[in-house]
C-alpha atoms as a PDB file:
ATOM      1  CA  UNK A   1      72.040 -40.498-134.448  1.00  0.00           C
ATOM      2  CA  UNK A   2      69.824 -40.392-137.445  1.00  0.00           C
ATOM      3  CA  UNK A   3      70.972 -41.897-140.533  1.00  0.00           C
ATOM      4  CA  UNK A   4      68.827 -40.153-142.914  1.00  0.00           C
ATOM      5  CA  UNK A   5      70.265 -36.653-142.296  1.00  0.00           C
ATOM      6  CA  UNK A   6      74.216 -37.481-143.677  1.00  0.00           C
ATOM      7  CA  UNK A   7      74.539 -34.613-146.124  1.00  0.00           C
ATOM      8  CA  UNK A   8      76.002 -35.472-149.437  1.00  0.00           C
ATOM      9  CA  UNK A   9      79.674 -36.655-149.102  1.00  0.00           C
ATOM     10  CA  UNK A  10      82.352 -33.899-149.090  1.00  0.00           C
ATOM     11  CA  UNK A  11      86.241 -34.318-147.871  1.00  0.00           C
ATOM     12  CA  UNK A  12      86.438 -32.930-144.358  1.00  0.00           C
ATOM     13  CA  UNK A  13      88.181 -29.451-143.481  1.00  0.00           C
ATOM     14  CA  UNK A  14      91.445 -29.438-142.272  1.00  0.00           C
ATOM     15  CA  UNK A  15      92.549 -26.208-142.452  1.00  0.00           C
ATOM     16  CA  UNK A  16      92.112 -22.328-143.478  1.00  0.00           C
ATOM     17  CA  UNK A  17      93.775 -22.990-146.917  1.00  0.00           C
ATOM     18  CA  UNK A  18      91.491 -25.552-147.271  1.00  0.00           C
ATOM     19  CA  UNK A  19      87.925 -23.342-146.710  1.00  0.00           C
ATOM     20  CA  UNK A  20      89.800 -20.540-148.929  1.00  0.00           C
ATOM     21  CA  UNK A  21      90.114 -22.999-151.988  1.00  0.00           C
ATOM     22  CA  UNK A  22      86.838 -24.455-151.776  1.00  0.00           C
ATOM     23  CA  UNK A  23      85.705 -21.232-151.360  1.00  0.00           C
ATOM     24  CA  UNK A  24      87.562 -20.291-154.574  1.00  0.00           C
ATOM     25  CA  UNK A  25      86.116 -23.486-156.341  1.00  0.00           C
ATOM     26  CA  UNK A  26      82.121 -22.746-155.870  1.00  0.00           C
ATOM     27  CA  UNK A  27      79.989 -22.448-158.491  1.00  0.00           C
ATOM     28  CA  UNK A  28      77.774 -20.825-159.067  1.00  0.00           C
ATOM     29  CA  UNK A  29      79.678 -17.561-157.273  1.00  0.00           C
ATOM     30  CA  UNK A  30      78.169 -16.466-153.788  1.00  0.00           C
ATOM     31  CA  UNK A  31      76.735 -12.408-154.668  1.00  0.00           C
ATOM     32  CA  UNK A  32      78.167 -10.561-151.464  1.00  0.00           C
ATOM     33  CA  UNK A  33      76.006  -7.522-150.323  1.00  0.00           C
ATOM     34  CA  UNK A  34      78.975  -4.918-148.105  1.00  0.00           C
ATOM     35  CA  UNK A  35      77.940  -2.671-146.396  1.00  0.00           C
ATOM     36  CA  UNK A  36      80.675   0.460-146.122  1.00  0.00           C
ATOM     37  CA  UNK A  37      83.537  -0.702-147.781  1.00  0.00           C
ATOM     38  CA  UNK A  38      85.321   1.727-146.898  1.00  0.00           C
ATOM     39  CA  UNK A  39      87.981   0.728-144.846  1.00  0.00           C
ATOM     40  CA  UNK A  40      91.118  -0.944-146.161  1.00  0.00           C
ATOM     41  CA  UNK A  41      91.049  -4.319-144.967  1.00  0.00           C
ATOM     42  CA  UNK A  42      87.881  -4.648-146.084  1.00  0.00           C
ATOM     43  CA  UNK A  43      88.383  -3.137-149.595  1.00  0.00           C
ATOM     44  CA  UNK A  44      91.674  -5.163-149.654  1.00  0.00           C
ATOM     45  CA  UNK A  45      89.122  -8.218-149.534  1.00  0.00           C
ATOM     46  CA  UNK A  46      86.839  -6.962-152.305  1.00  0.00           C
ATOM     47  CA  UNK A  47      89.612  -6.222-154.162  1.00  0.00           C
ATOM     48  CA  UNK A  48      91.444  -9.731-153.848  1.00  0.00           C
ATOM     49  CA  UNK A  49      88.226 -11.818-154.259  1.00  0.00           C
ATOM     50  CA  UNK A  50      86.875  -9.917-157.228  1.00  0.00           C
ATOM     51  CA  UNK A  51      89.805  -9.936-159.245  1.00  0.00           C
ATOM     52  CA  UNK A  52      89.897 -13.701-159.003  1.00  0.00           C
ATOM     53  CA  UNK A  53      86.637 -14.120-159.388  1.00  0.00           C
ATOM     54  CA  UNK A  54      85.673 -16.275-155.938  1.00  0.00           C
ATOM     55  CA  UNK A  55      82.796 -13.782-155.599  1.00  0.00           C
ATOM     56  CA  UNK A  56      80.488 -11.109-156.749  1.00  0.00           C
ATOM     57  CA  UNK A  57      79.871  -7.509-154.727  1.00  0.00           C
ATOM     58  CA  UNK A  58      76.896  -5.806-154.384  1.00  0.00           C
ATOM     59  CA  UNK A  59      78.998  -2.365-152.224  1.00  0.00           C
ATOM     60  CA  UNK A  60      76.405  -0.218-150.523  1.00  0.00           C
ATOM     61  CA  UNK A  61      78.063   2.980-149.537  1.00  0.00           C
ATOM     62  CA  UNK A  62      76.969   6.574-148.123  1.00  0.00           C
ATOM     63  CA  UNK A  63      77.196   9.193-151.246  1.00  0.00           C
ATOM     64  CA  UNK A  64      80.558  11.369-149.355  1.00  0.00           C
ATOM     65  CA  UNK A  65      82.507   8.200-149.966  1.00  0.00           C
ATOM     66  CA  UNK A  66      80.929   6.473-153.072  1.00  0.00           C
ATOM     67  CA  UNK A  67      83.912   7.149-154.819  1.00  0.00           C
ATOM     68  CA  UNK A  68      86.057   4.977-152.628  1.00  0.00           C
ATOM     69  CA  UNK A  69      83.913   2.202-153.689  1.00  0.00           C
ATOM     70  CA  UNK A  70      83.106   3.131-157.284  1.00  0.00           C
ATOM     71  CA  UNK A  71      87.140   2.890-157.742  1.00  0.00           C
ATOM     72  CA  UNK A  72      86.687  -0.793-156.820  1.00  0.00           C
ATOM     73  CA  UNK A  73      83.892  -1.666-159.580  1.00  0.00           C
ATOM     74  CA  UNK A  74      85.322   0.564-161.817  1.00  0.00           C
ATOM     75  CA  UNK A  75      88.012  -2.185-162.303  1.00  0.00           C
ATOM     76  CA  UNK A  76      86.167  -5.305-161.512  1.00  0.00           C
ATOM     77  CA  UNK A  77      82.977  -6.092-163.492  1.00  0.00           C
ATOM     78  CA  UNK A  78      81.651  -7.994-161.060  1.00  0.00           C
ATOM     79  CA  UNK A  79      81.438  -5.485-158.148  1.00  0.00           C
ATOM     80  CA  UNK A  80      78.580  -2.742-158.656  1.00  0.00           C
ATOM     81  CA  UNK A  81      77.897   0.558-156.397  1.00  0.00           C
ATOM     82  CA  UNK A  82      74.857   1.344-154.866  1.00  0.00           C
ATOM     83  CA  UNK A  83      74.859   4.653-153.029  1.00  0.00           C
ATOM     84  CA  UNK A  84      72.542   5.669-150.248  1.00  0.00           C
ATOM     85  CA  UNK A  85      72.327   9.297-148.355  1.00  0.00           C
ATOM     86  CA  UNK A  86      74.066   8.365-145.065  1.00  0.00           C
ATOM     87  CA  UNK A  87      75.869   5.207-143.495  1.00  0.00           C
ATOM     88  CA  UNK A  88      72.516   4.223-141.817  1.00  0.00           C
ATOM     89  CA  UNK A  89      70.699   4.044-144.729  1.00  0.00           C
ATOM     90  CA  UNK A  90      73.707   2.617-146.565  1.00  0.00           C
ATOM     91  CA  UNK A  91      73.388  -0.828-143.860  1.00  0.00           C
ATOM     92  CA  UNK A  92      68.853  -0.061-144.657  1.00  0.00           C
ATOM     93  CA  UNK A  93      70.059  -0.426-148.319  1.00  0.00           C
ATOM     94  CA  UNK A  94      72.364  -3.258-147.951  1.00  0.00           C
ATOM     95  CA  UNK A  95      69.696  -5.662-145.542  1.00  0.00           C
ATOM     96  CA  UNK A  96      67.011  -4.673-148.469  1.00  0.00           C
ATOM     97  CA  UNK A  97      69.142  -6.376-151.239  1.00  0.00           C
ATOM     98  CA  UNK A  98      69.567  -9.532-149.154  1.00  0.00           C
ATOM     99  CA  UNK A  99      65.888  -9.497-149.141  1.00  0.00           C
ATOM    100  CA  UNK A 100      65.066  -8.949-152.271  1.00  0.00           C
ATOM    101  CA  UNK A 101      66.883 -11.967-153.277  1.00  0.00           C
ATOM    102  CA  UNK A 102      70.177  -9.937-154.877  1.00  0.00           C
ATOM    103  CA  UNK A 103      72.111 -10.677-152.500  1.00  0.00           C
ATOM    104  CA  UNK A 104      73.414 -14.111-150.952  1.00  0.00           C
ATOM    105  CA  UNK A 105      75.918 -12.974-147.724  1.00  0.00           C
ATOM    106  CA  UNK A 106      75.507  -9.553-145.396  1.00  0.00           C
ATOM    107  CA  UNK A 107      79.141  -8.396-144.383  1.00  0.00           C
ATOM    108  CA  UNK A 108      79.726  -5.403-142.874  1.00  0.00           C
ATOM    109  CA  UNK A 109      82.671  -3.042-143.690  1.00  0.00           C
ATOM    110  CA  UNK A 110      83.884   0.123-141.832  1.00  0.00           C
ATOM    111  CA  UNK A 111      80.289   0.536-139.975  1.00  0.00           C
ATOM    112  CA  UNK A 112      79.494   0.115-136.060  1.00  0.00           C
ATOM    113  CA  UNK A 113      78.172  -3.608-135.698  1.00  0.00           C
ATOM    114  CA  UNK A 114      75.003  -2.249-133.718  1.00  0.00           C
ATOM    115  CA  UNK A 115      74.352   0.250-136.518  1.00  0.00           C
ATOM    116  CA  UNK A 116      74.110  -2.749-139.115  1.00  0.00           C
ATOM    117  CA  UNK A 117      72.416  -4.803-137.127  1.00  0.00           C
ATOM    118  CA  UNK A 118      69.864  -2.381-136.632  1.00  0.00           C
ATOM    119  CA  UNK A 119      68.565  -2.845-139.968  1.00  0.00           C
ATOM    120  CA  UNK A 120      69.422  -6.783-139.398  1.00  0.00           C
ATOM    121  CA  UNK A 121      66.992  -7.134-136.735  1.00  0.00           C
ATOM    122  CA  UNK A 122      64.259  -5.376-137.893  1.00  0.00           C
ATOM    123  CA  UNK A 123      60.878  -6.834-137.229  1.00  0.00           C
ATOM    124  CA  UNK A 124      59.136  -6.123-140.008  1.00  0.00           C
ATOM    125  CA  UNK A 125      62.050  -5.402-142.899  1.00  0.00           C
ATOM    126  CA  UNK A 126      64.952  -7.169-141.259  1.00  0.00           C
ATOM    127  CA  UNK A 127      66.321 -10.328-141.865  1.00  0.00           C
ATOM    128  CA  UNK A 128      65.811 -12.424-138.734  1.00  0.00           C
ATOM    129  CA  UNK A 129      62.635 -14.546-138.740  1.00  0.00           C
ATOM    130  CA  UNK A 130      60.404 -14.543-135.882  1.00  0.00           C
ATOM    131  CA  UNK A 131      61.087 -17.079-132.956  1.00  0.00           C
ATOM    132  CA  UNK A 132      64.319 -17.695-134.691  1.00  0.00           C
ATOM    133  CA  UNK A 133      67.432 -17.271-132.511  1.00  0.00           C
ATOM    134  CA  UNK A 134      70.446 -14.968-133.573  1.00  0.00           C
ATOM    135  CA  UNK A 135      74.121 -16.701-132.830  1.00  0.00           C
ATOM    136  CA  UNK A 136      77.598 -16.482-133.534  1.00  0.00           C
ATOM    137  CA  UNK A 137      79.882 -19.285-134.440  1.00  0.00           C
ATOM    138  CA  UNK A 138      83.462 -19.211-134.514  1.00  0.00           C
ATOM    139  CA  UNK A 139      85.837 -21.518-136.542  1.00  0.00           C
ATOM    140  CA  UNK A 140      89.599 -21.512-135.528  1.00  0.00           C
ATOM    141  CA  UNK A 141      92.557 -23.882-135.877  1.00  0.00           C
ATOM    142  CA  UNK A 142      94.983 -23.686-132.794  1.00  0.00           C
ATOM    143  CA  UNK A 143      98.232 -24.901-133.518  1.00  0.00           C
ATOM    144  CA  UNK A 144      98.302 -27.602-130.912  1.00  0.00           C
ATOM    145  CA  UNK A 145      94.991 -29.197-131.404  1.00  0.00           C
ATOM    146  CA  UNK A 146      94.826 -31.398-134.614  1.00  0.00           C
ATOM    147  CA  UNK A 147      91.279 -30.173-135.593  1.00  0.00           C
ATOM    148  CA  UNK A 148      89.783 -27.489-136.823  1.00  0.00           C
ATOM    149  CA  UNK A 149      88.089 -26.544-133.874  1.00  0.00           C
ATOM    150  CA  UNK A 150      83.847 -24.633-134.277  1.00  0.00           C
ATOM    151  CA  UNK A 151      82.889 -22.833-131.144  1.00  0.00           C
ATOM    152  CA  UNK A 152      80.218 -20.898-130.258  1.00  0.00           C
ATOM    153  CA  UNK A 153      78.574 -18.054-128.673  1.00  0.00           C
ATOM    154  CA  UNK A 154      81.112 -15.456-127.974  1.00  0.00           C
ATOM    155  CA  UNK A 155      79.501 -12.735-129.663  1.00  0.00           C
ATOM    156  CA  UNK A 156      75.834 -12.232-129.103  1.00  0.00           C
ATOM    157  CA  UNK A 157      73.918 -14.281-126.602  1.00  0.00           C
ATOM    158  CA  UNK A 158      75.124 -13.183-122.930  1.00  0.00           C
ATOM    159  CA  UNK A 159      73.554 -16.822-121.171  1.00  0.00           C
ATOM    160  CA  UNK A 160      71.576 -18.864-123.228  1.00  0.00           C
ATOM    161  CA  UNK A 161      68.758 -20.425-121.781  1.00  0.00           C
ATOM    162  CA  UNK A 162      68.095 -24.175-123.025  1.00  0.00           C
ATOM    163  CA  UNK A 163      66.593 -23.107-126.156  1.00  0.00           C
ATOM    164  CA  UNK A 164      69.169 -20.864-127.637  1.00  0.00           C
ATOM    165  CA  UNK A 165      71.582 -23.681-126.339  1.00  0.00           C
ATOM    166  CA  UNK A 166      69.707 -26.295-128.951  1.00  0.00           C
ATOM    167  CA  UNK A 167      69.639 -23.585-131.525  1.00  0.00           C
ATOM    168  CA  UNK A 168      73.415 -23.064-131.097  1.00  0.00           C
ATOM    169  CA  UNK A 169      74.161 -26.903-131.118  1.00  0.00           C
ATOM    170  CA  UNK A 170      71.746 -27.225-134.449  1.00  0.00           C
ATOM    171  CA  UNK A 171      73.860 -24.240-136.622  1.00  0.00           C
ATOM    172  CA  UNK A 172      77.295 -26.023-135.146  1.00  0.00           C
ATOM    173  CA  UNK A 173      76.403 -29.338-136.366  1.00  0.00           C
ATOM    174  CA  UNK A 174      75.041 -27.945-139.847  1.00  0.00           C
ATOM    175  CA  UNK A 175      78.131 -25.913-140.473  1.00  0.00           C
ATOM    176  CA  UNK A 176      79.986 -28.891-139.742  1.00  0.00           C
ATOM    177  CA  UNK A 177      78.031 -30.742-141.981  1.00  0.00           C
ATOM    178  CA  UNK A 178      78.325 -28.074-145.060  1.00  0.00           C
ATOM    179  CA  UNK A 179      82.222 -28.043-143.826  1.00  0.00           C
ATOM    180  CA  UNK A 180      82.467 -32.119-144.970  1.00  0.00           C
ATOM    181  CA  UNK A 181      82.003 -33.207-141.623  1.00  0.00           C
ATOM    182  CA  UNK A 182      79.392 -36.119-141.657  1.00  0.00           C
ATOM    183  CA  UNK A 183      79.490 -36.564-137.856  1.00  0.00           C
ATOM    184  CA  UNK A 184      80.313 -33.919-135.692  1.00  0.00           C
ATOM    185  CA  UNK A 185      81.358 -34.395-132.137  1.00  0.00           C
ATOM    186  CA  UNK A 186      80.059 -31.920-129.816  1.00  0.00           C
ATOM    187  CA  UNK A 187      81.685 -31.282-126.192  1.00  0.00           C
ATOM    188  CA  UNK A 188      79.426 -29.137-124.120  1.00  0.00           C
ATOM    189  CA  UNK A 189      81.439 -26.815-121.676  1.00  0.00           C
ATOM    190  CA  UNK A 190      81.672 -26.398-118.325  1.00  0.00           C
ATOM    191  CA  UNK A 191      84.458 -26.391-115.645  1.00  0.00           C
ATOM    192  CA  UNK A 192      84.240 -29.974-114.932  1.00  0.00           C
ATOM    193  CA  UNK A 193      82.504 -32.875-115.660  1.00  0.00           C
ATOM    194  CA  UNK A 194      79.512 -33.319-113.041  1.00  0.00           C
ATOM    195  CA  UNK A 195      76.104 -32.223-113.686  1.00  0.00           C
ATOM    196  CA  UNK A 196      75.484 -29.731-110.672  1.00  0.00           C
ATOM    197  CA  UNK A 197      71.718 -28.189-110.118  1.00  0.00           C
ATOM    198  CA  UNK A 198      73.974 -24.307-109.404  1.00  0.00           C
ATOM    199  CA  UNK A 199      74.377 -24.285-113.159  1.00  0.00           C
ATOM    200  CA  UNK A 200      71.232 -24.945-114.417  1.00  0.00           C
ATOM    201  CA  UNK A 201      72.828 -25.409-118.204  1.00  0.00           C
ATOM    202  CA  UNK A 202      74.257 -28.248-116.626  1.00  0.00           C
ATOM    203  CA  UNK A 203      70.799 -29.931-116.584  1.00  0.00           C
ATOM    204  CA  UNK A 204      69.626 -28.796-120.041  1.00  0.00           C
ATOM    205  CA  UNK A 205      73.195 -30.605-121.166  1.00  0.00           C
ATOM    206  CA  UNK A 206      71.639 -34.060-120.142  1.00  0.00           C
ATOM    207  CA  UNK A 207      68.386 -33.238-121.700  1.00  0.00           C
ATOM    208  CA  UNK A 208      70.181 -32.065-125.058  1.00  0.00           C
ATOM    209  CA  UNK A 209      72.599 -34.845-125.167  1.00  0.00           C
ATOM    210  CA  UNK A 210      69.066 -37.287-124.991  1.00  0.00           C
ATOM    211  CA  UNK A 211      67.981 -35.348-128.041  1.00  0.00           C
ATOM    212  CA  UNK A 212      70.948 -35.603-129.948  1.00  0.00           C
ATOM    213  CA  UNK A 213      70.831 -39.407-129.601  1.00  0.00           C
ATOM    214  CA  UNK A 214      67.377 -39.393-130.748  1.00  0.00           C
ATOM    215  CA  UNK A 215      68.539 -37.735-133.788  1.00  0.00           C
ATOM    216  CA  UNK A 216      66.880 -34.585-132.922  1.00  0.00           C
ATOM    217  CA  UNK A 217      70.102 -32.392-134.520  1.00  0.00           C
ATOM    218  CA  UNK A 218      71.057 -34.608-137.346  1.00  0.00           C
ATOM    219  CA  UNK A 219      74.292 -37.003-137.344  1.00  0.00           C
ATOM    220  CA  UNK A 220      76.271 -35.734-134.408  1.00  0.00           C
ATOM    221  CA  UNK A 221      77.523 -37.022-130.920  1.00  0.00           C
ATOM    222  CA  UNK A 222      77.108 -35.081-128.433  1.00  0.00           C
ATOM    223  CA  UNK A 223      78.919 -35.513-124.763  1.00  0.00           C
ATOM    224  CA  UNK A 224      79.116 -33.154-121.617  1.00  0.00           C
ATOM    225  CA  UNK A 225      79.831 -31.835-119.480  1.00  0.00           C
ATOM    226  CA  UNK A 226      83.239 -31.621-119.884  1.00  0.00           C
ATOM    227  CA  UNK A 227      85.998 -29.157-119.393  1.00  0.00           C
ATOM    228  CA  UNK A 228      87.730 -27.607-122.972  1.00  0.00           C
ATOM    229  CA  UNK A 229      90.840 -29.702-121.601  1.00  0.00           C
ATOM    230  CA  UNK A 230      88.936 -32.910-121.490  1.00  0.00           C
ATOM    231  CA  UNK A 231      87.037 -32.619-124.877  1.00  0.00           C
ATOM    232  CA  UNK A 232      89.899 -31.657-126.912  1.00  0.00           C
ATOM    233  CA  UNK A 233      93.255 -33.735-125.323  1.00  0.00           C
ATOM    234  CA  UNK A 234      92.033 -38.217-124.712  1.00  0.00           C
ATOM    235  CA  UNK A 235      95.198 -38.017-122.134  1.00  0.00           C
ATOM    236  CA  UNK A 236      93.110 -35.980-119.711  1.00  0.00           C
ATOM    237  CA  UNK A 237      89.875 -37.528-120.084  1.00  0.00           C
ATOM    238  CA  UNK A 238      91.685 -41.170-119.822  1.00  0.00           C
ATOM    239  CA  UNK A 239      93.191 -40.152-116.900  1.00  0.00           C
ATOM    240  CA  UNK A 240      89.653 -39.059-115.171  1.00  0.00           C
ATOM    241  CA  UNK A 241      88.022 -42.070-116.439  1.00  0.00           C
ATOM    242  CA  UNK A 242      85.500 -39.956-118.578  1.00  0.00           C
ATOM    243  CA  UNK A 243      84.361 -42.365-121.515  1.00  0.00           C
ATOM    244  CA  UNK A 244      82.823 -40.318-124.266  1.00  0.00           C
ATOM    245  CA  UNK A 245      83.312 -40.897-127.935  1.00  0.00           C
ATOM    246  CA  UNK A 246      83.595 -36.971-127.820  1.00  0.00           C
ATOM    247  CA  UNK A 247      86.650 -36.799-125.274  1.00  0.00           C
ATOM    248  CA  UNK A 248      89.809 -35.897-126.395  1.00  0.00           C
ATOM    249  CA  UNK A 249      87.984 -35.367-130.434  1.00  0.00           C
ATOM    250  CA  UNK A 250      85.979 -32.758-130.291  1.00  0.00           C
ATOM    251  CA  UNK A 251      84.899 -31.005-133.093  1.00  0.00           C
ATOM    252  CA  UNK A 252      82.703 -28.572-131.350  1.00  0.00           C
ATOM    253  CA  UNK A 253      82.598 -26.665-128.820  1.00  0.00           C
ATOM    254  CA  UNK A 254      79.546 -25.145-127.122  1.00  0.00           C
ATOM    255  CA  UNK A 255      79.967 -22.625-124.211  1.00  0.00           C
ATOM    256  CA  UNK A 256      77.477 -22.017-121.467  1.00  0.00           C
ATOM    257  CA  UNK A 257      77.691 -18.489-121.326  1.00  0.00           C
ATOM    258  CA  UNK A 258      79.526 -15.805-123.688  1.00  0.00           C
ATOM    259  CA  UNK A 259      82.346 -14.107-121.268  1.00  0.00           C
ATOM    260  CA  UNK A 260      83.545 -18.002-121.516  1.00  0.00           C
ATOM    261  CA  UNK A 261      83.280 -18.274-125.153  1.00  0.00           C
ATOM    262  CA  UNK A 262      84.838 -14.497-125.857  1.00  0.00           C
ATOM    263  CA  UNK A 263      87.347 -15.331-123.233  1.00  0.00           C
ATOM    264  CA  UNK A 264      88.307 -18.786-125.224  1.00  0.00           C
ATOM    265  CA  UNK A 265      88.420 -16.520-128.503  1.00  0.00           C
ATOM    266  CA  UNK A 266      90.578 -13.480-127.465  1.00  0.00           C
ATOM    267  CA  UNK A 267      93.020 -16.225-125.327  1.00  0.00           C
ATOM    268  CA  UNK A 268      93.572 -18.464-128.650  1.00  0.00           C
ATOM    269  CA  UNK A 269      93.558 -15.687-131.494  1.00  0.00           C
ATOM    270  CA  UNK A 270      96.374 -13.750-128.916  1.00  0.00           C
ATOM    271  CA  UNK A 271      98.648 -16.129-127.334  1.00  0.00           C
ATOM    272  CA  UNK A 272      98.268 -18.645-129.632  1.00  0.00           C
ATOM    273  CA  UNK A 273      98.200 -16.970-132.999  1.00  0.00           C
ATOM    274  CA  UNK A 274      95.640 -18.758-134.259  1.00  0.00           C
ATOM    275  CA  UNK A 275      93.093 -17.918-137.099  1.00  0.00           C
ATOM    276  CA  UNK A 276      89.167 -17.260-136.552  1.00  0.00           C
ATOM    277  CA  UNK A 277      86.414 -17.109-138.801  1.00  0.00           C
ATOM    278  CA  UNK A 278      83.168 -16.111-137.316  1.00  0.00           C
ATOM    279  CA  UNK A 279      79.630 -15.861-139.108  1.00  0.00           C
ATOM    280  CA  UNK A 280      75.809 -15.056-137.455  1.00  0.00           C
ATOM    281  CA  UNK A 281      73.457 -17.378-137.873  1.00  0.00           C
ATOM    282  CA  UNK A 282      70.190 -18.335-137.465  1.00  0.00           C
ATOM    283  CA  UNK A 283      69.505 -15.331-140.520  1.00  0.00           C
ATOM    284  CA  UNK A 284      67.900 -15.831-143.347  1.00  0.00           C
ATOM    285  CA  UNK A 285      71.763 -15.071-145.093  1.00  0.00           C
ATOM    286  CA  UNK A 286      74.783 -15.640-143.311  1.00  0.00           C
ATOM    287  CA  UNK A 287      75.947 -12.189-141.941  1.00  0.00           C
ATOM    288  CA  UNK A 288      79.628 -10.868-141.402  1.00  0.00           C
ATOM    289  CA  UNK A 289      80.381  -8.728-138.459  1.00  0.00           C
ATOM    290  CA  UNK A 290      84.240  -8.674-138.349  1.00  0.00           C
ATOM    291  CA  UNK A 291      86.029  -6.453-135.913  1.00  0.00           C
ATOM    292  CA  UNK A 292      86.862  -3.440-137.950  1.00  0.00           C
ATOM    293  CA  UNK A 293      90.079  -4.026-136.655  1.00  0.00           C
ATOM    294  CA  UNK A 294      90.526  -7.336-137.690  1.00  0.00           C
ATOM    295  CA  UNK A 295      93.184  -7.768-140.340  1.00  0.00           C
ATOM    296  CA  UNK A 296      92.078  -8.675-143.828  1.00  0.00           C
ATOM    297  CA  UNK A 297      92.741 -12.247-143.620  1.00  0.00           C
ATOM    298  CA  UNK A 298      90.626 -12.609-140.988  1.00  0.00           C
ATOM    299  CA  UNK A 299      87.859 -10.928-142.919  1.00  0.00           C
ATOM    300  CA  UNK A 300      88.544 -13.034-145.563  1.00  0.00           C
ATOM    301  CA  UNK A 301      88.651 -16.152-143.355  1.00  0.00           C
ATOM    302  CA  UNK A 302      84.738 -15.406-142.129  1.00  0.00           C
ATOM    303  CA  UNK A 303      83.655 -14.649-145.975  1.00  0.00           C
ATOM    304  CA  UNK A 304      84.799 -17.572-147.336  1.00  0.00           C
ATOM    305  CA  UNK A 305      83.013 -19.534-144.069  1.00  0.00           C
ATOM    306  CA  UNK A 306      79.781 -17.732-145.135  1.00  0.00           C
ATOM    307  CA  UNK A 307      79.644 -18.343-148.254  1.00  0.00           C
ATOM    308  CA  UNK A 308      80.096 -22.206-148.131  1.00  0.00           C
ATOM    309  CA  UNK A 309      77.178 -22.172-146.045  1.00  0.00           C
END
């Protein structure tokens, strides 16, 4: 652990009414660039945040449905319109403001994720920079687990290889540091808790948890393998002798490969009713790709994650 990377003090997160008032609190106010606001939930977001003031909206919109959005700015003075010719150059338009500095989240509205991200991950005009890795983290709070729990990838990288596991671990731990979380601890996954040369991950987990110590990843602990059981309840990992400051506490978990993670996700947000927030990273803005059928609270959940970091 490295001593010199403890971000500046904040109170920890606890819960989703917690991230929603500090996310009310901010100042100065995050500028929000959407892209298609034209479906409800997502209009029932711009609506809520601009009229008290948590954020500013920068609405990009194809011109047969600029009048859905103009309706929003036309009572809110801090949402403007900006209308492009179709919905593909509407998410061209919307990419272009981040760059150009007007603009300090990307969420996407009622457009195809691939069709936004097209713009998103363009090499030359896009908003990925070269070598960097694209990832999705998720922040939940199951009922039975005391923590908010940060998980990651279960929407874009199919089976990382080593590299995209470090750059997954490094956006964890910094979200958990911008959350008020000076020392994250970080299980990483797998079915059990041997090292086994079949799962190569395995191996990259002893080579990552080295790193971590060294203070390669800032002020974290990292400990794996373990199973999700083991890292999040200290009965089970008492009972199979596993001693790990991270057993039984975790704060984070990292999945070896995304059917686990997305598995994890859909499992928790249906049978347990529990809340998600998810964000890309590794973008030179945070960017929102919520399920257009995700309820509004849920969209709101993943803004208000963005925009505190």
């Amino acid at each position: 652990m490295n001593k010199n990377t403890l971000p500046a003090a904040t109170e920890e997160l606890k819960s989703f009414d917690d991230l929603i008032a500090r996310f009310k609190a901010m100042t100065p106010k995050r500028r929000v660039v959407v892209v298609c606001p034209t479906d409800e939930p997502t209009r029932a977001v711009v609506e809520q945040c601009a009229a008290d003031g948590s954020a500013e909206f920068l609405l990009t919109v194809e011109a047969d449905k600029a009048a859905i959005a103009q309706e929003l700015a036309d009572r809110h003075p801090g949402v403007e319109v900006f209308v492009a010719d179709d919905i593909d150059a509407a998410a061209v338009l919307g990419v272009r403001l981040i760059r150009e500095g007007r603009g300090d989240v990307l969420m996407k509205g009622g457009i195809n994720t691939d069709r936004l991200l097209r713009p998103v991950l363009n090499k030359e005009h896009g908003l990925l920079p070269p070598g960097q890795v694209l990832s999705h983290i998720t922040l939940t709070k199951v009922p039975a687990y005391p923590k908010m729990l940060l998980f990651t990838d279960a929407a874009v990288i199919p089976a990382p290889d080593a590299n995209q596991l470090r750059a997954m671990l490094k956006y964890t731990i910094d979200t958990e540091h911008a959350l008020g979380n000076p020392c994250p601890r970080v299980a990483l996954i797998h079915f059990t808790e041997k090292v086994n040369p079949k799962f190569e991950y395995t191996l990259s987990y002893a080579e990552i948890i080295k790193e971590a110590e060294e203070g390669k990843f800032g002020e974290c602990v990292v400990g794996g393998p373990m199973d999700v059981k083991t890292a999040c309840d200290l009965h089970s990992a008492e009972i199979k002798g596993i001693d790990s400051p991270v057993a039984g506490k975790a704060d984070v978990l990292i999945f070896p490969i995304l059917t686990a993670a997305n598995t994890f996700y859909k499992t928790v947000s249906f049978f347990c009713d529990a809340p998600m927030a998810g964000v890309l990273c590794g973008t030179t803005a945070p960017v929102v790709i919520p399920s257009r059928a995700d309820h509004d609270i849920s969209k709101l959940y993943s803004l208000a994650l963005a925009c505190l970091l």
